[in-house]
PDB file of N, CA and C in Angstrom:
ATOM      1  N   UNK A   1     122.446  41.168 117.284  1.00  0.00           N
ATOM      2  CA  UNK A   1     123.481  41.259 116.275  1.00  0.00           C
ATOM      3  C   UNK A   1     124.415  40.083 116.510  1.00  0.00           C
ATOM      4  N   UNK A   2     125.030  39.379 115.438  1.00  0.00           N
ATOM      5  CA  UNK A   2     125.624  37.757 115.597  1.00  0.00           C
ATOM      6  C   UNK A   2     126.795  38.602 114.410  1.00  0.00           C
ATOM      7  N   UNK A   3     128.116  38.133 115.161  1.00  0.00           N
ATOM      8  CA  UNK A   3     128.974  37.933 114.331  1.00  0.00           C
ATOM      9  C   UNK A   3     130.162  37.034 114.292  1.00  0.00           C
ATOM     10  N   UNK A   4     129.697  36.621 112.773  1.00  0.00           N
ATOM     11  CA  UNK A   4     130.467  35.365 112.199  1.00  0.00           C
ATOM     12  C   UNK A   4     131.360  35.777 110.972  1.00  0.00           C
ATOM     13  N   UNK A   5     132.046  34.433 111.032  1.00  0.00           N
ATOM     14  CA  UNK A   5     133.437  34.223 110.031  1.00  0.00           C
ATOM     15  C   UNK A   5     132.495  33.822 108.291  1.00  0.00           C
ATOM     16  N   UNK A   6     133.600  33.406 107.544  1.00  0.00           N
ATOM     17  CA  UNK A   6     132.765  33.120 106.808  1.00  0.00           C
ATOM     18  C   UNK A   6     132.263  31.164 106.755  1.00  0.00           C
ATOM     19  N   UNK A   7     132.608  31.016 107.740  1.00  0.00           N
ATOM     20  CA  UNK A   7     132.137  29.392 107.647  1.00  0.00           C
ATOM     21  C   UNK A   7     131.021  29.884 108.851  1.00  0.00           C
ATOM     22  N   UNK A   8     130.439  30.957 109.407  1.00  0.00           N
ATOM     23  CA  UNK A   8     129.314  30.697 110.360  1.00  0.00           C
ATOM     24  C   UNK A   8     129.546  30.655 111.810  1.00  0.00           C
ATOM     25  N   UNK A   9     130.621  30.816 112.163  1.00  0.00           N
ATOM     26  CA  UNK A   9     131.305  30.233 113.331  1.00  0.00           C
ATOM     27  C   UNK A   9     131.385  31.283 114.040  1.00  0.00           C
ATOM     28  N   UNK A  10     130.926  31.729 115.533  1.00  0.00           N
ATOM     29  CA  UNK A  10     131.000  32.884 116.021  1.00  0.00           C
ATOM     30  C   UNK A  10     132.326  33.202 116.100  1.00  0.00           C
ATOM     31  N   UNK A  11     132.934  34.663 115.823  1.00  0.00           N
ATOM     32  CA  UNK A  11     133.889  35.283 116.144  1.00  0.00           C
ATOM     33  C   UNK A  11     133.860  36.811 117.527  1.00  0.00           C
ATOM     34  N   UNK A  12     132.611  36.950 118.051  1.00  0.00           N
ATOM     35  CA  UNK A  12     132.850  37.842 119.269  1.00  0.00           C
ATOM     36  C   UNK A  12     131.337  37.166 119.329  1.00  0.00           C
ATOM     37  N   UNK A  13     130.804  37.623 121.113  1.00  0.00           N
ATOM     38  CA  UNK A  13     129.918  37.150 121.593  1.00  0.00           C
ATOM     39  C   UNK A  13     128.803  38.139 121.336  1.00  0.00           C
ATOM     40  N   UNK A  14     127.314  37.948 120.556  1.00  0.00           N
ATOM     41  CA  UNK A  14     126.317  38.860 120.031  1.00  0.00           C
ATOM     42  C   UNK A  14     125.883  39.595 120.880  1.00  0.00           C
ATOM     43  N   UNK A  15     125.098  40.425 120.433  1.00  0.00           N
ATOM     44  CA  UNK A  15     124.716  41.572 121.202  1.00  0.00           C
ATOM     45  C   UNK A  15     123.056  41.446 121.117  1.00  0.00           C
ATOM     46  N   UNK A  16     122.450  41.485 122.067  1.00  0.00           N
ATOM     47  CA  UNK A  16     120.738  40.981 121.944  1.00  0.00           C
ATOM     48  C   UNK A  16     120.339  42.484 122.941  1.00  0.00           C
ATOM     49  N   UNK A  17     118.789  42.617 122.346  1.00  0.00           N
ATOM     50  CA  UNK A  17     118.490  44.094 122.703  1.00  0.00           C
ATOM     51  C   UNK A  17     116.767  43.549 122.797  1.00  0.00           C
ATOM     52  N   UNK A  18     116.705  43.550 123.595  1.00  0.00           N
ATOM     53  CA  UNK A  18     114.841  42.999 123.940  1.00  0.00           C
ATOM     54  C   UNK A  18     113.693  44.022 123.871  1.00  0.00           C
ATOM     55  N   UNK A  19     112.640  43.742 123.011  1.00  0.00           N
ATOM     56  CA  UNK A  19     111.336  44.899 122.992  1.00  0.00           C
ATOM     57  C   UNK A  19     110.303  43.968 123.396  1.00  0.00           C
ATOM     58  N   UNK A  20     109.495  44.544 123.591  1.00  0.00           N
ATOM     59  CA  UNK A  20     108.257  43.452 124.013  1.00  0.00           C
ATOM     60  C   UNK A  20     107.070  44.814 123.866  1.00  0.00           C
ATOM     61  N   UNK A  21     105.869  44.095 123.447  1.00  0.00           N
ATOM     62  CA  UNK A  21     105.108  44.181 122.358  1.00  0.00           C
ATOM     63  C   UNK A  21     103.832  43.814 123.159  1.00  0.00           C
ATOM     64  N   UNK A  22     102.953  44.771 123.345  1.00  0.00           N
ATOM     65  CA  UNK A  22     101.195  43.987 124.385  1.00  0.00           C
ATOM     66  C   UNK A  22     100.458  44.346 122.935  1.00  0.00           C
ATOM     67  N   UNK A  23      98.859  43.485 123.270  1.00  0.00           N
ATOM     68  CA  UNK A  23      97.874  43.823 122.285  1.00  0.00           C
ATOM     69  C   UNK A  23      96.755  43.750 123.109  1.00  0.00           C
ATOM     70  N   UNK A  24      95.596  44.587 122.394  1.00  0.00           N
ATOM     71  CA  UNK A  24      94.725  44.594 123.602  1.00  0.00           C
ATOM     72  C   UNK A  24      93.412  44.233 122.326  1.00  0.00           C
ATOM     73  N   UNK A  25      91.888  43.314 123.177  1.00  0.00           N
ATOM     74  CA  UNK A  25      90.987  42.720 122.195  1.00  0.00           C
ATOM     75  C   UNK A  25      90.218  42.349 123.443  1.00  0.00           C
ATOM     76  N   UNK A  26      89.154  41.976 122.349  1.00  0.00           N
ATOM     77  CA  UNK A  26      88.202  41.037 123.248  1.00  0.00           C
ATOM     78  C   UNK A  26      88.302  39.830 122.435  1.00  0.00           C
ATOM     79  N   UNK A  27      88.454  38.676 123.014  1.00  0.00           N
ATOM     80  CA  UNK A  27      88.150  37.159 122.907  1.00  0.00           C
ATOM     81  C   UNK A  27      86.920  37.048 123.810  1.00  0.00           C
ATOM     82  N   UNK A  28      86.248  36.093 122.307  1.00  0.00           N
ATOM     83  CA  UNK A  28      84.776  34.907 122.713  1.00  0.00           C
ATOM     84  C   UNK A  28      85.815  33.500 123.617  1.00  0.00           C
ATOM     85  N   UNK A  29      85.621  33.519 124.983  1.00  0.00           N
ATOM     86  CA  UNK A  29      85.784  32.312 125.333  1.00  0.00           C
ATOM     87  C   UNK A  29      85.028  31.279 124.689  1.00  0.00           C
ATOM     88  N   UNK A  30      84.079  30.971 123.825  1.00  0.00           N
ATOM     89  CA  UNK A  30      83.418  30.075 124.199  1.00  0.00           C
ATOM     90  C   UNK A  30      84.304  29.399 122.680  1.00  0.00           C
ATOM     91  N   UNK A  31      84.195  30.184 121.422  1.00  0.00           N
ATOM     92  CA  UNK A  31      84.719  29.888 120.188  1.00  0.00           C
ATOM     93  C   UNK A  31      86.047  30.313 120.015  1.00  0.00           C
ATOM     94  N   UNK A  32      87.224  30.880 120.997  1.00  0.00           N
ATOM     95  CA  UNK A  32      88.621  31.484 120.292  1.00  0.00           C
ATOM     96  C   UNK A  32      89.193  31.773 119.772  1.00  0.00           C
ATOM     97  N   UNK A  33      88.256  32.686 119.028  1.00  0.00           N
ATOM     98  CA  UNK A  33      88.318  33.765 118.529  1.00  0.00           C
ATOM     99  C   UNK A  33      88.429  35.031 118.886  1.00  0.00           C
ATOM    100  N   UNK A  34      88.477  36.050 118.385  1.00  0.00           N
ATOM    101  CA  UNK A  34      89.301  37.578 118.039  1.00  0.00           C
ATOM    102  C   UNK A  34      87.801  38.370 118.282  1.00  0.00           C
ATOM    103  N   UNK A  35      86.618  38.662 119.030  1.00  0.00           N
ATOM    104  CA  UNK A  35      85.485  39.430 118.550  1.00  0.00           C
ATOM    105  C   UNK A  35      85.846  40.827 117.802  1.00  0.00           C
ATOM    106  N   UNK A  36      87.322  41.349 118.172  1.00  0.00           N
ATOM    107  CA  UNK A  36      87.671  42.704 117.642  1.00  0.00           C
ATOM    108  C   UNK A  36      88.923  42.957 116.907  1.00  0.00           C
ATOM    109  N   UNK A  37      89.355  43.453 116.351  1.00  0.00           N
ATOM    110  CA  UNK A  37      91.279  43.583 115.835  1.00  0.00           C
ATOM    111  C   UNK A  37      91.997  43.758 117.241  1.00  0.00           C
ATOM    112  N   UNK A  38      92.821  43.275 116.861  1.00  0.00           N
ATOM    113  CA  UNK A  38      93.585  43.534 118.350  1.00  0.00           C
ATOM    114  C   UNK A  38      94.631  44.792 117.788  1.00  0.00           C
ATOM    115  N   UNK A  39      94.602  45.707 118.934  1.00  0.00           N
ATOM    116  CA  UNK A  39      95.392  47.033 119.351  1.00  0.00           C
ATOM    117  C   UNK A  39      96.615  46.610 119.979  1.00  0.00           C
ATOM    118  N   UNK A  40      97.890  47.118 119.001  1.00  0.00           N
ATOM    119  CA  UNK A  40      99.066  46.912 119.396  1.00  0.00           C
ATOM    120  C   UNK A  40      99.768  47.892 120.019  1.00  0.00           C
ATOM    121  N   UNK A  41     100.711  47.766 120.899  1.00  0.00           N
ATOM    122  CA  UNK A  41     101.206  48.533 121.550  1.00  0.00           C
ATOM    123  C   UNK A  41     102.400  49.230 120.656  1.00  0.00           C
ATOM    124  N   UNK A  42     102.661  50.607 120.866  1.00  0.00           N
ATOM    125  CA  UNK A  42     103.403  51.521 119.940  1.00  0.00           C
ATOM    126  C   UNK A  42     104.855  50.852 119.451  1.00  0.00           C
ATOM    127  N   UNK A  43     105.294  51.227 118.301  1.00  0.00           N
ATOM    128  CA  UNK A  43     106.726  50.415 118.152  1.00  0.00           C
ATOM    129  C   UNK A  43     107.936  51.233 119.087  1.00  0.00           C
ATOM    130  N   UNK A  44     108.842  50.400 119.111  1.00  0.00           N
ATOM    131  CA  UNK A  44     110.108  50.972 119.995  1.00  0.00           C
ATOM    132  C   UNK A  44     111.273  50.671 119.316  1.00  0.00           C
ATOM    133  N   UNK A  45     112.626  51.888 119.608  1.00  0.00           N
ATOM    134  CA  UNK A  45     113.504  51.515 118.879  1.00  0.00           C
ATOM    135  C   UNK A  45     114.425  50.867 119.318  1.00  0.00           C
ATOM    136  N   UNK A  46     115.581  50.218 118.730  1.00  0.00           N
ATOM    137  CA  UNK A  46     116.688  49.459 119.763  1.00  0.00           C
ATOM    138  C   UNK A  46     117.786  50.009 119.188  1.00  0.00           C
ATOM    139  N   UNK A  47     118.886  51.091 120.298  1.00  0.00           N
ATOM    140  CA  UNK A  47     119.811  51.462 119.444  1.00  0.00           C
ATOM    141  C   UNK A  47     120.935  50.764 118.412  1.00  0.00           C
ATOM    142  N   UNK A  48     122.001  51.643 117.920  1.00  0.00           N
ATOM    143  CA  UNK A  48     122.567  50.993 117.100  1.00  0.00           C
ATOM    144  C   UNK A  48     123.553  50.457 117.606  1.00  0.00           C
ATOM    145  N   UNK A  49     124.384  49.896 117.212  1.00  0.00           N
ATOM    146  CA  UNK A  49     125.919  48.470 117.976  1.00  0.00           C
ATOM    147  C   UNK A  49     127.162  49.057 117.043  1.00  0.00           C
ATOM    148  N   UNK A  50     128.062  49.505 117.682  1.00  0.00           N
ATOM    149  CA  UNK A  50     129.505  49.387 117.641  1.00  0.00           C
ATOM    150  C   UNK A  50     129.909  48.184 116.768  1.00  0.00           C
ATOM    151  N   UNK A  51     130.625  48.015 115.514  1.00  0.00           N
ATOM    152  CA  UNK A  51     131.180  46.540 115.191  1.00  0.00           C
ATOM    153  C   UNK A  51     132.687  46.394 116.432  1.00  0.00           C
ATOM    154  N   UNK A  52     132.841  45.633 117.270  1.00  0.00           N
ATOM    155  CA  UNK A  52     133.711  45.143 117.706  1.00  0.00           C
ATOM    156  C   UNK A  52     134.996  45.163 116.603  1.00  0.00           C
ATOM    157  N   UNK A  53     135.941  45.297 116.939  1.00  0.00           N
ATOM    158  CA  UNK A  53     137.380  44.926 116.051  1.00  0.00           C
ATOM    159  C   UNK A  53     137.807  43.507 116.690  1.00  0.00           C
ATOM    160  N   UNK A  54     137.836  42.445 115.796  1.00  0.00           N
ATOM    161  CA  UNK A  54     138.016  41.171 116.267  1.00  0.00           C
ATOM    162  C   UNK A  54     140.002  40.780 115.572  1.00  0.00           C
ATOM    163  N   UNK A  55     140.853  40.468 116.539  1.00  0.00           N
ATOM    164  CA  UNK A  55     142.185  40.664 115.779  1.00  0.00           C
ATOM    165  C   UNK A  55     142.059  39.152 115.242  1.00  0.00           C
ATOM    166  N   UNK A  56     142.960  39.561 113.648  1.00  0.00           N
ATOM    167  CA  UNK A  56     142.966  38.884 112.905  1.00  0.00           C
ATOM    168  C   UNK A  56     141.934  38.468 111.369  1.00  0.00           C
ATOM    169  N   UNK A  57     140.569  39.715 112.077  1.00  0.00           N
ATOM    170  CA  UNK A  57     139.626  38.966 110.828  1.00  0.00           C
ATOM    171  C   UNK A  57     139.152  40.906 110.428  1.00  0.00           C
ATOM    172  N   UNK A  58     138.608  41.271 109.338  1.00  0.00           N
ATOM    173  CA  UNK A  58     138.331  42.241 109.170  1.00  0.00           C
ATOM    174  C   UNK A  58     137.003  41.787 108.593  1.00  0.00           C
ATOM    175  N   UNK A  59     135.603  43.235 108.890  1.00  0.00           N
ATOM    176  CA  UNK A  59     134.440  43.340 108.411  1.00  0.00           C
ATOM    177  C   UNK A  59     134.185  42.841 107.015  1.00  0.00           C
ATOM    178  N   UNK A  60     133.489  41.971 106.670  1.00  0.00           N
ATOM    179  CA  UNK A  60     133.071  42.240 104.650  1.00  0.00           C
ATOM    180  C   UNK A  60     131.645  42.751 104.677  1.00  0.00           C
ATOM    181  N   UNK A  61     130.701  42.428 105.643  1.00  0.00           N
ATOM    182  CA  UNK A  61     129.619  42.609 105.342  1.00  0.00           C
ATOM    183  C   UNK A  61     128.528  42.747 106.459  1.00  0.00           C
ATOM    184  N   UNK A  62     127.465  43.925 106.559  1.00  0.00           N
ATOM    185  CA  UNK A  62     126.886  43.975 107.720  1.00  0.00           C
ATOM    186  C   UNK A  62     125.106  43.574 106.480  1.00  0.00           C
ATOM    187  N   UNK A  63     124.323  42.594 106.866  1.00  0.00           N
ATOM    188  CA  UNK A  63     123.728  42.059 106.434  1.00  0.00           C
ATOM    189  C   UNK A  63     122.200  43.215 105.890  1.00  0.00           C
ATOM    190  N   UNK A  64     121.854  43.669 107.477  1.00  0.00           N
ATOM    191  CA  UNK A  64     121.075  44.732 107.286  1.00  0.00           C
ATOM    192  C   UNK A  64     120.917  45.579 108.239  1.00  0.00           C
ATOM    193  N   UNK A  65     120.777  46.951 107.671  1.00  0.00           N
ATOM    194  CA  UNK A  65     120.587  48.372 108.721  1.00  0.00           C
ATOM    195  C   UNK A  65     121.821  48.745 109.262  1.00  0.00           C
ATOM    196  N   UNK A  66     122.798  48.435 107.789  1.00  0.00           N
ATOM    197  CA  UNK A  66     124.354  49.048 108.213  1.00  0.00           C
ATOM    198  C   UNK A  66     124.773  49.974 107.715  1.00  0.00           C
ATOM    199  N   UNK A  67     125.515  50.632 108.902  1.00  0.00           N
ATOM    200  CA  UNK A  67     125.964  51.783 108.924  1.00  0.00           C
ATOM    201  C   UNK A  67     127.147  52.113 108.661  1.00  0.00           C
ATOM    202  N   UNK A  68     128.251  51.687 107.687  1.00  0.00           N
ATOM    203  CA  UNK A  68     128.929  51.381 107.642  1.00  0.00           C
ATOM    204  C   UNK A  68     129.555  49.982 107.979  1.00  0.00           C
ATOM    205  N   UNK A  69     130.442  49.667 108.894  1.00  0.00           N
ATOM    206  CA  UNK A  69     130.648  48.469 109.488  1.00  0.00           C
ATOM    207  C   UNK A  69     129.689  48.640 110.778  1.00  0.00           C
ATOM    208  N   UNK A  70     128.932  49.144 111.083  1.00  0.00           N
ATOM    209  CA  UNK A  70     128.219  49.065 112.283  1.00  0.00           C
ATOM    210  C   UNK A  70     126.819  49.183 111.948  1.00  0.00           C
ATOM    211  N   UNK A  71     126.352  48.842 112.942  1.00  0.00           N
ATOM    212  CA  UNK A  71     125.004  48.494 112.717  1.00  0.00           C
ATOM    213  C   UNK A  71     123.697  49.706 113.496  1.00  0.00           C
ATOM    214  N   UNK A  72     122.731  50.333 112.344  1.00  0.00           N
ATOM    215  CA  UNK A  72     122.533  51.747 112.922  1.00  0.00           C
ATOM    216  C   UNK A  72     121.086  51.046 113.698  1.00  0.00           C
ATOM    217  N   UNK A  73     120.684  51.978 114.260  1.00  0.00           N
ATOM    218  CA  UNK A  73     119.332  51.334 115.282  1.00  0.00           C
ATOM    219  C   UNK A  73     118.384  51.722 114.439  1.00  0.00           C
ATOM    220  N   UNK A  74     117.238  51.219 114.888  1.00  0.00           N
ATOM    221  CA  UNK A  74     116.045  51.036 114.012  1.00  0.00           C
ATOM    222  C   UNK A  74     114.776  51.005 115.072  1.00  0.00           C
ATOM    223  N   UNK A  75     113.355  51.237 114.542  1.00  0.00           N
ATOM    224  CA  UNK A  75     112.606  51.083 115.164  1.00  0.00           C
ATOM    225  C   UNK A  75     111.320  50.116 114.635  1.00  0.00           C
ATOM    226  N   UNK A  76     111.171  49.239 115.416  1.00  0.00           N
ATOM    227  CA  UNK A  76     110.651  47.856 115.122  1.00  0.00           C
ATOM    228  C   UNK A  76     108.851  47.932 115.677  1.00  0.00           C
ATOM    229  N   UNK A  77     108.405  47.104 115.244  1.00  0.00           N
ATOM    230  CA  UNK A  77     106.574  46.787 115.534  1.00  0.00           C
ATOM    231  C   UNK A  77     106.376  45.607 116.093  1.00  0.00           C
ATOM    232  N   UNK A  78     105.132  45.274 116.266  1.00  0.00           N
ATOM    233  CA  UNK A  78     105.059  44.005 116.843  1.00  0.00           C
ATOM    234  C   UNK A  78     105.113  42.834 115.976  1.00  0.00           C
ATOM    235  N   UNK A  79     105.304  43.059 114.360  1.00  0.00           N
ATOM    236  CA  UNK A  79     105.343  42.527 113.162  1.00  0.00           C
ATOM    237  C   UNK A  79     106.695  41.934 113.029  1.00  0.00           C
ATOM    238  N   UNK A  80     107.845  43.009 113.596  1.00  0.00           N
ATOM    239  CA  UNK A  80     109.116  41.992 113.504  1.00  0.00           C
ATOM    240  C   UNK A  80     109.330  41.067 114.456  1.00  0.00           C
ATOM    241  N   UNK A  81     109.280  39.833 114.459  1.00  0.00           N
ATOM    242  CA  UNK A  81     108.912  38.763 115.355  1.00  0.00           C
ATOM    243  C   UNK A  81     110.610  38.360 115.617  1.00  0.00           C
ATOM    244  N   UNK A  82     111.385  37.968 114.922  1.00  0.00           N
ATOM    245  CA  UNK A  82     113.045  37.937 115.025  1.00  0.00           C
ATOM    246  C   UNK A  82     113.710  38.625 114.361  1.00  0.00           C
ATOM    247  N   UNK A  83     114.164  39.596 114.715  1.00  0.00           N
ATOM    248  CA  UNK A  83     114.893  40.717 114.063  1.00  0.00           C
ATOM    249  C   UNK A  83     116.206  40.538 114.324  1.00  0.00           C
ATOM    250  N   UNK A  84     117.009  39.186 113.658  1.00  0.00           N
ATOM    251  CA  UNK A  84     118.624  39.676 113.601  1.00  0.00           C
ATOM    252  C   UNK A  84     119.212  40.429 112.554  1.00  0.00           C
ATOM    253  N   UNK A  85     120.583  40.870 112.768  1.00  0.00           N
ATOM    254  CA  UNK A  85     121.459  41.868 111.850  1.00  0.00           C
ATOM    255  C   UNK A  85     122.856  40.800 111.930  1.00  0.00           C
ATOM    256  N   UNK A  86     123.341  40.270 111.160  1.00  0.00           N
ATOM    257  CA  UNK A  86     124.648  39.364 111.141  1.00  0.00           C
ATOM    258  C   UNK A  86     125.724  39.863 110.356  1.00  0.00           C
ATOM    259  N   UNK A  87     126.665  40.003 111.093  1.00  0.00           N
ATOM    260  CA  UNK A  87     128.097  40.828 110.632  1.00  0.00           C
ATOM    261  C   UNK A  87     128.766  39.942 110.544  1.00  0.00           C
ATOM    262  N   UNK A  88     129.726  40.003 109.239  1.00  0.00           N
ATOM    263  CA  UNK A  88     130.256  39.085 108.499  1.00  0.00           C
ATOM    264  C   UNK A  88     131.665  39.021 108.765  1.00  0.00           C
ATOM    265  N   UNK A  89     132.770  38.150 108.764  1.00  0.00           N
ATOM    266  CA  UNK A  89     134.017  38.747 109.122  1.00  0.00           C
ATOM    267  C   UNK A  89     134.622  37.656 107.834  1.00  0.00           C
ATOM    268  N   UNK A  90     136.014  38.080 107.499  1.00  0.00           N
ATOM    269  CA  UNK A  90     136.797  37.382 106.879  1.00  0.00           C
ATOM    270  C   UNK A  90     138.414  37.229 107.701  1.00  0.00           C
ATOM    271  N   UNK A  91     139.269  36.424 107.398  1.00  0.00           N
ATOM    272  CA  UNK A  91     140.533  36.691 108.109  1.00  0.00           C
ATOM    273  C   UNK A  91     140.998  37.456 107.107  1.00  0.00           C
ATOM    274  N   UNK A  92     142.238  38.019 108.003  1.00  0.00           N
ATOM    275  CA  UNK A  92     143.313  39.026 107.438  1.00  0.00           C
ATOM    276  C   UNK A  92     144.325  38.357 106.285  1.00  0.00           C
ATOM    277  N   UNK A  93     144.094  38.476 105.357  1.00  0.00           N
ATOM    278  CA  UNK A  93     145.841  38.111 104.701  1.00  0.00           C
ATOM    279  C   UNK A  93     147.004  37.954 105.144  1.00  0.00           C
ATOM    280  N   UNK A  94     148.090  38.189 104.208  1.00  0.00           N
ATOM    281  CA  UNK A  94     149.264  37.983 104.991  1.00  0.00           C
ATOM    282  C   UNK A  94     149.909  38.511 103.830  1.00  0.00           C
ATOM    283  N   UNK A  95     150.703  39.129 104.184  1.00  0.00           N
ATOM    284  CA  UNK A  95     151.878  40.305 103.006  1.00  0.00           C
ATOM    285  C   UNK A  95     153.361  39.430 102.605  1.00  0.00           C
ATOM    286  N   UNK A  96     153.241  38.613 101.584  1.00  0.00           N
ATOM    287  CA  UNK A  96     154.774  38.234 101.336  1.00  0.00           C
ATOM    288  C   UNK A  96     155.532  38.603 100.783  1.00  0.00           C
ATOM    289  N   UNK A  97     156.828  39.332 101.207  1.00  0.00           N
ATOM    290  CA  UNK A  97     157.390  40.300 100.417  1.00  0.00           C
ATOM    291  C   UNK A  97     158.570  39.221  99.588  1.00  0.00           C
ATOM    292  N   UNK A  98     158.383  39.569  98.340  1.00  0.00           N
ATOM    293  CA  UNK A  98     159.382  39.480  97.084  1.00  0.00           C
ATOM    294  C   UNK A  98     160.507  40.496  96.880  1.00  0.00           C
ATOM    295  N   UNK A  99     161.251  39.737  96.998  1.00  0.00           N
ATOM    296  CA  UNK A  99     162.886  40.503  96.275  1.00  0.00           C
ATOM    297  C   UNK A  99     162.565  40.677  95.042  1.00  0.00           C
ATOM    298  N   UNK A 100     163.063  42.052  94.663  1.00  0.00           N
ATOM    299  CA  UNK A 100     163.184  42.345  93.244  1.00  0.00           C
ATOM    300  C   UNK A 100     163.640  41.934  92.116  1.00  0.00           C
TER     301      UNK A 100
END
């Protein structure tokens, strides 16, 4: 999970969650090739992430598998090869008060 401002720019340090993925086959040494489908190992899930409160910028947008402002866990295959989720931040306004 990466979260940025709206120019891209990190605003808290991401959160990375590692799966790892075996397959099992027979390979022809001689041609390198596949003699069989290869058998993947079962999918696994990676829980879900807290959005950090970063002062000064508030949430606009959690990209995908959001749970609100947070990001819910999911369970992945050996098919999702880079699975990020990027949370979006904007800065805060500022309130100028007018006399009546």
């Amino acid at each position: 999970v990466q979260y940025v401002d709206a120019d891209g720019n990190k605003v808290s340090d991401p959160v990375e969650q590692t799966v790892n993925f075996t397959a099992q086959g027979v390979l022809d040494k001689v041609t390198g090739q596949w003699t069989t489908p290869l058998t993947w190992s079962s999918s696994q899930s990676v829980t879900g992430v807290k959005t950090p409160v970063v002062e000064g910028y508030h949430v606009v947008n959690v990209d995908r598998d959001g749970d609100g402002v947070n990001v819910k866990g999911v369970t992945l295959t050996h098919e999702n090869d880079n699975y990020t989720v990027t949370v979006s931040y904007a800065k805060n306004g500022k309130i100028v008060p007018v006399d009546p």
